[in-house]
N, C-alpha and C. Protein backbone atom coordinates (compact mmCIF):
# COMPACT_ATOMS: atom_id res chain seq x y z
N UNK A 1 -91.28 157.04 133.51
CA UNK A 1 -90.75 155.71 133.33
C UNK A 1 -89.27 155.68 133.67
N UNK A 2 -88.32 156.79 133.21
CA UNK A 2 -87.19 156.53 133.50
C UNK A 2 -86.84 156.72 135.04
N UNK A 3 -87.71 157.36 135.76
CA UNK A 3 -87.48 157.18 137.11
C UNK A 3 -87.80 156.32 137.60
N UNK A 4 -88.82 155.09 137.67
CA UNK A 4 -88.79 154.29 138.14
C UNK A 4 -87.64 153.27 137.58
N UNK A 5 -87.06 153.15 136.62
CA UNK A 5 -86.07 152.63 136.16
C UNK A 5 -84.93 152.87 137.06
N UNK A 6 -84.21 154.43 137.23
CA UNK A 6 -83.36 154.42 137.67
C UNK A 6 -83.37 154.24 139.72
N UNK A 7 -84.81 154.34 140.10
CA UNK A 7 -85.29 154.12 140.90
C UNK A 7 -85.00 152.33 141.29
N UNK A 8 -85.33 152.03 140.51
CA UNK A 8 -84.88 149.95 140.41
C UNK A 8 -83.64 149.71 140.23
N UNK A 9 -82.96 150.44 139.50
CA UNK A 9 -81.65 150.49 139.27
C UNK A 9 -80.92 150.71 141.08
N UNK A 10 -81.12 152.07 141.67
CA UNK A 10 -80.46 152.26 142.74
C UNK A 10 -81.18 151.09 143.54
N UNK A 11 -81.88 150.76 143.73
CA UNK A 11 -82.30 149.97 144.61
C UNK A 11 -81.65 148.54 144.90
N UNK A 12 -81.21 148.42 143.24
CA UNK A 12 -80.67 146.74 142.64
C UNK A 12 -78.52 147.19 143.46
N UNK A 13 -78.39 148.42 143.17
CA UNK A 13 -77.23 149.20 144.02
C UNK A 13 -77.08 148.98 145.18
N UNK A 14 -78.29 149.06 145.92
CA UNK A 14 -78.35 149.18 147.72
C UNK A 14 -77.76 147.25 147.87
N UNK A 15 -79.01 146.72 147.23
CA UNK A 15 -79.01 145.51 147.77
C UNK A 15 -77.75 144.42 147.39
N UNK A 16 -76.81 144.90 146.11
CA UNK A 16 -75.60 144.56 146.26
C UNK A 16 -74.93 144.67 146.93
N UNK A 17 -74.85 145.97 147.63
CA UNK A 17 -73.93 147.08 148.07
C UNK A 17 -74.26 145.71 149.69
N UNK A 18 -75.69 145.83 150.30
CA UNK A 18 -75.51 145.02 151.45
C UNK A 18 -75.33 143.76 151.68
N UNK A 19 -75.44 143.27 150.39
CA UNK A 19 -74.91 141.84 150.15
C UNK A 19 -73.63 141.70 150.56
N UNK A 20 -73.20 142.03 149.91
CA UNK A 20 -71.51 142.16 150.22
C UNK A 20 -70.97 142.66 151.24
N UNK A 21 -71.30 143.31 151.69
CA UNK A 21 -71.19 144.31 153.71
C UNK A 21 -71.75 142.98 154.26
N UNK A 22 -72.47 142.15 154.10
CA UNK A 22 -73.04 141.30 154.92
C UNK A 22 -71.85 139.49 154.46
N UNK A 23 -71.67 139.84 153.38
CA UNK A 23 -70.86 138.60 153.14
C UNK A 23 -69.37 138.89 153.71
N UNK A 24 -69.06 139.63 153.70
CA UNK A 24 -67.64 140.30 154.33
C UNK A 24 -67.66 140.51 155.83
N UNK A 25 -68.91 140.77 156.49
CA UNK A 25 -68.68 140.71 157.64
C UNK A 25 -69.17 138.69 158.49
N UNK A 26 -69.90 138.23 157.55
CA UNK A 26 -69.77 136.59 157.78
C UNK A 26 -68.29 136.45 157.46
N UNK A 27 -67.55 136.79 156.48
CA UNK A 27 -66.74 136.04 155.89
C UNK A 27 -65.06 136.47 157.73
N UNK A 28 -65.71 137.67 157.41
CA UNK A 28 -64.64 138.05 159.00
C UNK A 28 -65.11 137.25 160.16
N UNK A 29 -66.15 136.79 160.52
CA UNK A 29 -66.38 136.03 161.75
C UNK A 29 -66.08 134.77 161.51
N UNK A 30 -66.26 134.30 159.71
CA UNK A 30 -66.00 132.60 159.97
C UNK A 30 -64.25 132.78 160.14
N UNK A 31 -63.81 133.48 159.64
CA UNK A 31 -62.37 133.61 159.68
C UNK A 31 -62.00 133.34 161.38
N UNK A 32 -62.52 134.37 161.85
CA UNK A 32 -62.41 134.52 163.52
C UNK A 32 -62.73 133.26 164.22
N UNK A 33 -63.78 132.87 164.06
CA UNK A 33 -64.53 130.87 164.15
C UNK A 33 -63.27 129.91 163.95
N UNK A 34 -63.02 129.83 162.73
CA UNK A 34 -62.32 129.08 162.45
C UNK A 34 -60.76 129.02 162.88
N UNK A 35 -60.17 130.42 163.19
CA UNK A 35 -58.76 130.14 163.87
C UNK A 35 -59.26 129.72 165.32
N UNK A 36 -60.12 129.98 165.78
CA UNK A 36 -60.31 129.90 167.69
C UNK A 36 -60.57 128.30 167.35
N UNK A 37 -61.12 127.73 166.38
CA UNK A 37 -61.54 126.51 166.57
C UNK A 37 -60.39 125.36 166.39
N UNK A 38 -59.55 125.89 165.18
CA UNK A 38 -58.38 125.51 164.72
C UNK A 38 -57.32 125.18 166.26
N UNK A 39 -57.09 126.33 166.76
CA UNK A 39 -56.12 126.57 167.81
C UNK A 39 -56.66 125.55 168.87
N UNK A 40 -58.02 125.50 169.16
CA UNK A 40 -58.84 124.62 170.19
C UNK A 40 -58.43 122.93 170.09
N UNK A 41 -58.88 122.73 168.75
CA UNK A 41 -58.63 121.37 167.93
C UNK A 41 -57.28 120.79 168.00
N UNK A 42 -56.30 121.86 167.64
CA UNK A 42 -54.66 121.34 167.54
C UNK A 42 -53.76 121.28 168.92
N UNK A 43 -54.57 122.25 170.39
CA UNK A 43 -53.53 122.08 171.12
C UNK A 43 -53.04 120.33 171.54
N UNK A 44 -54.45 119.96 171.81
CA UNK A 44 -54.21 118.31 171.86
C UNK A 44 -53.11 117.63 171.05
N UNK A 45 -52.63 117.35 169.88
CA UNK A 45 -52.39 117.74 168.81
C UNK A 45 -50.56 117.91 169.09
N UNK A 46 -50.74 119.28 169.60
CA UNK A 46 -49.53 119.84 169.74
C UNK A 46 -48.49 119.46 171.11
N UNK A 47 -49.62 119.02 172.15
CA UNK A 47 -49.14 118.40 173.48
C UNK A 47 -48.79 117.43 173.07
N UNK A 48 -49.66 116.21 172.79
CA UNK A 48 -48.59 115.09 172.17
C UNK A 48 -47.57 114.92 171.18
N UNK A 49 -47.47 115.42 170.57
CA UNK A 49 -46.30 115.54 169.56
C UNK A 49 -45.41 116.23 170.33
N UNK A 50 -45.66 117.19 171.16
CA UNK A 50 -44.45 117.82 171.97
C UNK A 50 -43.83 116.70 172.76
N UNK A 51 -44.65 116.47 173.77
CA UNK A 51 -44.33 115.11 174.50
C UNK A 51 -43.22 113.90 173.93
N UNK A 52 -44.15 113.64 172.71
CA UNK A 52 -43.64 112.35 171.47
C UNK A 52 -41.93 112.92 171.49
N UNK A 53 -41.83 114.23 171.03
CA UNK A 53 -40.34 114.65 170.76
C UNK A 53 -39.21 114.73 172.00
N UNK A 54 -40.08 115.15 172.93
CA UNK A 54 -39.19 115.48 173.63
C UNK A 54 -38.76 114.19 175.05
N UNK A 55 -39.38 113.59 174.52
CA UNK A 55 -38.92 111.74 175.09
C UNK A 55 -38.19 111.36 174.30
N UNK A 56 -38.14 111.58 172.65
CA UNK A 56 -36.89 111.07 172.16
C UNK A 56 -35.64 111.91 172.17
N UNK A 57 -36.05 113.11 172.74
CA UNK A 57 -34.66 113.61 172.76
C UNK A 57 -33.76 112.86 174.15
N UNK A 58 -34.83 113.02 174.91
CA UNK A 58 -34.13 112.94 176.31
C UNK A 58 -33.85 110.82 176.22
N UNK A 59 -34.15 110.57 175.28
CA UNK A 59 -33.91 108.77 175.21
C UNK A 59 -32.42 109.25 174.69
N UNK A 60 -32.53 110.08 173.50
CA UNK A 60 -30.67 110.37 173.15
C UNK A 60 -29.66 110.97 174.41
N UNK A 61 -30.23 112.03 174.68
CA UNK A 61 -29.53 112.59 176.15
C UNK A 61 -28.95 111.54 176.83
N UNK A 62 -29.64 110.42 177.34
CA UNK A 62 -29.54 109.61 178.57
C UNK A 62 -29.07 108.03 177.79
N UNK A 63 -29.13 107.96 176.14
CA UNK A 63 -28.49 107.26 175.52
C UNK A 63 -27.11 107.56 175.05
N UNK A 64 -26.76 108.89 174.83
CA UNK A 64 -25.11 108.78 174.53
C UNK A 64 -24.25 109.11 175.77
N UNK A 65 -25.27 109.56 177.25
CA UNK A 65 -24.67 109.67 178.52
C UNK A 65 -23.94 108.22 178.64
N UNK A 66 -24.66 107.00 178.70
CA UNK A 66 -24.22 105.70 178.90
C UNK A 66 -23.21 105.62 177.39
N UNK A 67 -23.52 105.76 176.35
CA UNK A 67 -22.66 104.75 174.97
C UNK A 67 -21.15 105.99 175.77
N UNK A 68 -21.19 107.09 176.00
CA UNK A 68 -20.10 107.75 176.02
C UNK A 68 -19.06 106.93 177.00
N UNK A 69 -19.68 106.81 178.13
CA UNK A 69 -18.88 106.12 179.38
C UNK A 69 -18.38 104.31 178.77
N UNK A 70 -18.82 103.98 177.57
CA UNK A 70 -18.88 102.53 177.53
C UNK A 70 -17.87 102.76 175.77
N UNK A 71 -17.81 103.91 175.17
CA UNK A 71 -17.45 103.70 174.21
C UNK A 71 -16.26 104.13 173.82
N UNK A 72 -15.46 103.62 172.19
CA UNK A 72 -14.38 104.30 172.09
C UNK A 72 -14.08 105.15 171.73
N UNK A 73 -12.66 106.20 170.90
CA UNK A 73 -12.87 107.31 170.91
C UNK A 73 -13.68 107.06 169.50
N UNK A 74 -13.16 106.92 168.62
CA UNK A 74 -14.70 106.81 167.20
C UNK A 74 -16.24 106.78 167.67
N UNK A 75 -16.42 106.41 169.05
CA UNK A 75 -18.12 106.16 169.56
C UNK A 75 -18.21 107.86 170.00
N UNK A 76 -17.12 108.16 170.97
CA UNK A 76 -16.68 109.50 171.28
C UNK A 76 -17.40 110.50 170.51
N UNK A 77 -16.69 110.89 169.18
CA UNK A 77 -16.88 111.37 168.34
C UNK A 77 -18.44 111.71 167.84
N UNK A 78 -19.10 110.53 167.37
CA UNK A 78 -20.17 110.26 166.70
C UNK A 78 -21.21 110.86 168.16
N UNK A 79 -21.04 110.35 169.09
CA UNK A 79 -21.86 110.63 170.20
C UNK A 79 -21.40 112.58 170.28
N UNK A 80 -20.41 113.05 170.18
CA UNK A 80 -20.45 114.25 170.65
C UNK A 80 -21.55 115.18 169.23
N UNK A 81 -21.43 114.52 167.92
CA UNK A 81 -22.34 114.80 166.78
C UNK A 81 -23.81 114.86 167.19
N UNK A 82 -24.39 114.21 168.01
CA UNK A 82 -25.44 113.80 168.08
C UNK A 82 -25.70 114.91 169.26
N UNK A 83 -24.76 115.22 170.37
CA UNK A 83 -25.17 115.75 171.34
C UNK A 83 -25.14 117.34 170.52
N UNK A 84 -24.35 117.35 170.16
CA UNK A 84 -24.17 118.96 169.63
C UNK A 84 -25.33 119.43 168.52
N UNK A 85 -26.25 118.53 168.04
CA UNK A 85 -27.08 118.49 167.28
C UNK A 85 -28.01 118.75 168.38
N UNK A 86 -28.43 118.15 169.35
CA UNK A 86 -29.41 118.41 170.41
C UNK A 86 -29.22 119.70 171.21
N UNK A 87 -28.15 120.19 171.42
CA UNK A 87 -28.05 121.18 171.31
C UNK A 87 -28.14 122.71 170.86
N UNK A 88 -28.56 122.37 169.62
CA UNK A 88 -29.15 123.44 168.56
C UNK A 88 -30.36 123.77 168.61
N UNK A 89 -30.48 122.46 168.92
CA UNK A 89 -32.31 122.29 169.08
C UNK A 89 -32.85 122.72 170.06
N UNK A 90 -32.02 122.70 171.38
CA UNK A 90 -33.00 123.19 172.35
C UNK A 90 -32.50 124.25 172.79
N UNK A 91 -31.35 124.88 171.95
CA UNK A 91 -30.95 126.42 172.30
C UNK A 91 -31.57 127.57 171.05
N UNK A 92 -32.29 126.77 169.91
CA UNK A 92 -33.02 127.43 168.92
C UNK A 92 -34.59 126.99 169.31
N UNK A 93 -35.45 126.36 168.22
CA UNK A 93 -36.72 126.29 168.26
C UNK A 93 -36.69 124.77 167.62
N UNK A 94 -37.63 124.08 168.08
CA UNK A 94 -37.85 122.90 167.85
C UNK A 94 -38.45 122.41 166.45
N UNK A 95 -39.35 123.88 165.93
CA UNK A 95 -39.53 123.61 164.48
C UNK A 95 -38.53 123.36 163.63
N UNK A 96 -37.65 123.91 164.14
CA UNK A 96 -36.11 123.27 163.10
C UNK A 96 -35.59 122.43 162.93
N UNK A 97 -35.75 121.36 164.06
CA UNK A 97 -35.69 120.20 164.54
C UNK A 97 -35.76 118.94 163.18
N UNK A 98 -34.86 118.79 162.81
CA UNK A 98 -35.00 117.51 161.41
C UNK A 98 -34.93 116.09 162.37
N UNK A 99 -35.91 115.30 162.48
CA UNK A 99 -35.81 114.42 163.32
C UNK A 99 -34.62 113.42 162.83
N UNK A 100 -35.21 112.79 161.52
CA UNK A 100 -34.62 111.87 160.46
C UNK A 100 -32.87 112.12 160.75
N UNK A 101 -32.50 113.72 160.76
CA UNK A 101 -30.92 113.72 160.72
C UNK A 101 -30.54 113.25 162.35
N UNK A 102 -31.36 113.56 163.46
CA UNK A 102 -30.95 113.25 164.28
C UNK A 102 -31.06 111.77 165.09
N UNK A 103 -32.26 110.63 164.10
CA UNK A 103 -32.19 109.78 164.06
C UNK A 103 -31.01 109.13 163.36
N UNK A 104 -30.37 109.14 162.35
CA UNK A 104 -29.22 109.18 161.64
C UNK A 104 -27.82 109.22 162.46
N UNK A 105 -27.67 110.45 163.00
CA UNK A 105 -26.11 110.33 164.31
C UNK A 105 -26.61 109.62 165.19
N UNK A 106 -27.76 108.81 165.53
CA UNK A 106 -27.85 108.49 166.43
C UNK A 106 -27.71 106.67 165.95
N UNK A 107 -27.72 106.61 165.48
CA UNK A 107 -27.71 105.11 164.53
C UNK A 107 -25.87 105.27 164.46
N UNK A 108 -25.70 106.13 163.83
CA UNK A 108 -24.27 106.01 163.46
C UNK A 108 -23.21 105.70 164.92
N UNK A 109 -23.99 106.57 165.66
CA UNK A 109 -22.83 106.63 167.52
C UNK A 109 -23.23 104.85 168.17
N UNK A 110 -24.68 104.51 168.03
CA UNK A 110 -24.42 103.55 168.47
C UNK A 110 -24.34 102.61 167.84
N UNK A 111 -24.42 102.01 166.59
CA UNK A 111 -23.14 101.39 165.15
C UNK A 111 -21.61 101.59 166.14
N UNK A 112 -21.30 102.63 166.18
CA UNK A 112 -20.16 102.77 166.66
C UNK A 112 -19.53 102.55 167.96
N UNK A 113 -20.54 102.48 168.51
CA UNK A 113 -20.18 102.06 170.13
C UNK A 113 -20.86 100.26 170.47
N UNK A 114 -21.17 100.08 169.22
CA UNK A 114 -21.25 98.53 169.23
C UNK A 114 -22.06 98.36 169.62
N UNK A 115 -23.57 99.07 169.83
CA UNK A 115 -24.69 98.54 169.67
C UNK A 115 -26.07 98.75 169.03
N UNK A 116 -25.65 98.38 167.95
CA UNK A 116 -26.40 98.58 166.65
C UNK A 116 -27.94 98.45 166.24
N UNK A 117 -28.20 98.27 167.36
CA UNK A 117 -29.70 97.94 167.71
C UNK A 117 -30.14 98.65 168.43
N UNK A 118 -29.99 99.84 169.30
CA UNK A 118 -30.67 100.86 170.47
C UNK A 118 -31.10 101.69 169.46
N UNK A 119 -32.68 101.98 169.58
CA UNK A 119 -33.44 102.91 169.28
C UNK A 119 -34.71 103.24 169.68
N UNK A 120 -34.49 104.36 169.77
CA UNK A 120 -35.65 104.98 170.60
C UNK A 120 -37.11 104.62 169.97
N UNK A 121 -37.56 104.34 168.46
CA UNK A 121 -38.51 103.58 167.83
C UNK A 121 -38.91 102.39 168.03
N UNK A 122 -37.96 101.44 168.97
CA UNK A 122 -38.10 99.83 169.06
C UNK A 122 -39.13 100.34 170.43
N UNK A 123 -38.31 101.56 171.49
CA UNK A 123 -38.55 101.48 172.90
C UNK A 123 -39.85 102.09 172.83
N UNK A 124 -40.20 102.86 172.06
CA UNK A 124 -41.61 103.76 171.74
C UNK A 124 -42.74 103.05 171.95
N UNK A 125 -42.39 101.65 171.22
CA UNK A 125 -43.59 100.58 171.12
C UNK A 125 -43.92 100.51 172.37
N UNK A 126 -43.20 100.25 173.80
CA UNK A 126 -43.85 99.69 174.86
C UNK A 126 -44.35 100.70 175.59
N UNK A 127 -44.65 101.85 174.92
CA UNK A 127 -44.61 103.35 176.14
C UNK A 127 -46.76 102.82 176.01
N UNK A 128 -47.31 104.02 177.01
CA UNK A 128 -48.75 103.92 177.31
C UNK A 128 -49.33 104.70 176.62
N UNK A 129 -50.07 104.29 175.46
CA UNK A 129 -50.90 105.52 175.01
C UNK A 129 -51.99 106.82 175.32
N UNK A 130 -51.93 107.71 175.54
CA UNK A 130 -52.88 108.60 176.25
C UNK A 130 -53.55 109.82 175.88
């Protein structure tokens, strides 16, 4: 009797033992699944939002090019803030990128260069969605 006991016993051993070898090796492929699918899903994702950013940078670029030539030295100033901020950004990594602060000097330079209304959010509206 006690051998078939410990006989059921190892047996009840094995079939844990491959339970788990078998849940660990699903659990490694959904892992594997799920980043390839992840990465698949987000480049879309990541192209437009790249895109999205890097039209508003270049709306600032080609917006304090003009407020500079049109403004005074206080517009000067505020505009060289804004450029030197864009600068960081595209001589570092774009994840660092605080949009909000660079929406901010950019409000402030053209406040200051007297036209208080240019923003790249008004101009966004008329772009083509794709």
């Amino acid at each position: 009797m006690r051998s078939e006991e410990a006989a059921a016993a190892a047996e009840v051993d094995v079939e844990e033992d491959l339970e788990g070898r078998f849940a660990d090796v699903g659990r490694a492929a959904g892992v594997s699944a799920g980043l390839a699918a992840g990465i698949e899903e987000g480049r879309p994702v990541g192209v437009a939002k790249g895109f999205e950013v890097g039209s508003e940078i270049g709306f600032y670029i080609g917006a304090c090019a003009v407020l500079r030539a049109n403004g005074s030295s206080r517009a000067v100033r505020a505009i060289e803030a804004v450029e030197e901020e864009i600068r960081v950004v595209l001589a570092g990594s774009l994840h660092e990128l605080d949009v909000e602060t660079l929406r901010s000097k950019f409000r402030l330079a053209a406040s200051k260069a007297r036209v208080p209304g240019l923003s790249f959010l008004r101009r966004r509206k008329e772009t083509v969605e794709f």
